[in-house]
Protein backbone atom coordinates (compact mmCIF):
# COMPACT_ATOMS: atom_id res chain seq x y z
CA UNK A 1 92.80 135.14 117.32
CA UNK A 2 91.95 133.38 114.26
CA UNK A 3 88.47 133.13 112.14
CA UNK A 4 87.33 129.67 111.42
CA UNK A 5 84.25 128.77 109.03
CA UNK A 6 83.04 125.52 109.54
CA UNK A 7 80.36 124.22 107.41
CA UNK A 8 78.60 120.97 109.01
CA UNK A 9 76.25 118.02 108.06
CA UNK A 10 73.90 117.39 110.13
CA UNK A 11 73.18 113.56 111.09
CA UNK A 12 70.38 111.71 110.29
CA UNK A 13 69.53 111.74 114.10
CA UNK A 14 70.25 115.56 115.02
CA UNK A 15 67.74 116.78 111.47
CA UNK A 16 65.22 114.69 112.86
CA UNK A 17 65.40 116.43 116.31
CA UNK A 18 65.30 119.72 114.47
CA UNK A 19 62.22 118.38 112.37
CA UNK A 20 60.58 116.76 115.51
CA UNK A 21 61.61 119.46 117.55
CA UNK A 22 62.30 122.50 116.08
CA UNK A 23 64.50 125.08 117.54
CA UNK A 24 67.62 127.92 117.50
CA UNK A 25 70.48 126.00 118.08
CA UNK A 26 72.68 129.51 118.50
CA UNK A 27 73.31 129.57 121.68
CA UNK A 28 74.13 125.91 121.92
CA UNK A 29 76.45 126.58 119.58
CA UNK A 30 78.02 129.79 120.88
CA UNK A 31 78.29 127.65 123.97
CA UNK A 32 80.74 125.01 121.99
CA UNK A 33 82.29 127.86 121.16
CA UNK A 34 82.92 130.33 124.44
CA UNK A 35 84.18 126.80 126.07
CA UNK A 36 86.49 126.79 123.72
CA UNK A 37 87.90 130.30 124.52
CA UNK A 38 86.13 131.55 121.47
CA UNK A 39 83.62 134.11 120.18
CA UNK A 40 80.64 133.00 117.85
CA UNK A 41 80.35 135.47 114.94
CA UNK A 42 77.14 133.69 113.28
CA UNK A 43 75.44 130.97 112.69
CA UNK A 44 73.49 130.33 109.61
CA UNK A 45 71.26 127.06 108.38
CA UNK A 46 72.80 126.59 104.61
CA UNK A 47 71.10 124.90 101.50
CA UNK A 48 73.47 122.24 99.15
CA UNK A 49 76.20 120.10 100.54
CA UNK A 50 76.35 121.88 104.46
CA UNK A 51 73.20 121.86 106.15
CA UNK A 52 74.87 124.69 108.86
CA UNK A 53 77.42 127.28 108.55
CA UNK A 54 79.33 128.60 111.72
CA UNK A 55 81.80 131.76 111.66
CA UNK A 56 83.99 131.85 114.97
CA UNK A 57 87.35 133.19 116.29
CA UNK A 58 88.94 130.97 117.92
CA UNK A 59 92.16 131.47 120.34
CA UNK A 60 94.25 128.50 118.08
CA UNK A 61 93.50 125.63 115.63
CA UNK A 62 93.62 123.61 119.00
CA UNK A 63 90.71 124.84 119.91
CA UNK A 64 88.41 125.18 116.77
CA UNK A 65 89.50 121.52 116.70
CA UNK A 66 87.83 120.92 119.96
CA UNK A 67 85.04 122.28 119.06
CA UNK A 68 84.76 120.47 115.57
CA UNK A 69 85.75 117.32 117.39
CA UNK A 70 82.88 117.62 120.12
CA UNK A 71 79.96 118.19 117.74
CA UNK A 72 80.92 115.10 116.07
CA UNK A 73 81.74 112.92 118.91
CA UNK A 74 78.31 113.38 120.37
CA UNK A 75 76.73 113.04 116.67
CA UNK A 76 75.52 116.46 116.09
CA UNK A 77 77.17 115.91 112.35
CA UNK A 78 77.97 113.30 109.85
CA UNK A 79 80.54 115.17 108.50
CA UNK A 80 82.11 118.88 108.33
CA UNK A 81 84.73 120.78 106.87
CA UNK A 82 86.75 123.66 108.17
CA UNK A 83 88.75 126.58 106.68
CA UNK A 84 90.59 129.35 108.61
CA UNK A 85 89.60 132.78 106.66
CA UNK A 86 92.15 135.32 106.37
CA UNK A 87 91.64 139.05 107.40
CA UNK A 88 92.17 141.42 104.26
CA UNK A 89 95.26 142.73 106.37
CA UNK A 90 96.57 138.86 106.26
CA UNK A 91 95.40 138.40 102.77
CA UNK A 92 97.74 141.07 101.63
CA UNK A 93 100.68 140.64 103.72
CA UNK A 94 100.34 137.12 102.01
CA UNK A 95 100.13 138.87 98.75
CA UNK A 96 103.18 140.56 99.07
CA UNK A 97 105.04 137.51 100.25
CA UNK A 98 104.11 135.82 97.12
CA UNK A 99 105.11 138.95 94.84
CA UNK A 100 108.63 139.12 96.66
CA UNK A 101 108.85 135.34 95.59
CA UNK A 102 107.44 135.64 92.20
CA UNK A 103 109.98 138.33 91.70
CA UNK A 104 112.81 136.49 92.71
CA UNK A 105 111.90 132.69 91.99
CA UNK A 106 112.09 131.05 88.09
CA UNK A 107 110.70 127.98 87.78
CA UNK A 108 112.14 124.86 86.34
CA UNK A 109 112.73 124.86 82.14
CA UNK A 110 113.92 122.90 79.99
């Protein structure tokens, strides 16, 4: 399983719900997510460009897609981004990929 961060903005319609309405949209979301074969990790409303941040781990990019792709089909957001977050474990198995190539690579000269 894989950790996602997906940072979300809302739609004009869904922040005047909230506003209108106001509510804890966590276990809606968690619900997105356990469909998906997933496990919510948090959920946090964010200030600047994202108006929420979710943390997951998701079974496959396939399904943190789906999930991604179902908020925005039924207009929750106007717009989103998502990264897949590395464990420290991954992070330095990564990093010692990269030294075994900088080790062995030379770049282009003149």
């Amino acid at each position: 399983m894989s950790i996602y961060m997906y940072q979300a903005v809302y739609s004009k319609e869904s922040i005047s719900g909230l506003v209108k309405n106001p509510q804890d949209r966590t276990n809606a979301i968690n619900a997105v997510v356990e469909t998906n074969g997933g496990t919510l990790i948090g959920c946090w409303l964010a200030f600047g460009e994202y108006d929420l941040v979710v943390i997951a781990e998701m079974p496959s990019d396939e399904a943190m897609a789906g999930v991604v792709l179902a908020v925005s089909a039924v207009g929750t957001t106007a717009g989103g981004k998502t990264t897949k977050l590395l464990t420290m474990e991954q992070a330095f198995k990564a990093m010692t990929g990269a030294k075994a190539v900088v080790d062995n690579y030379s770049p282009p000269s003149n």
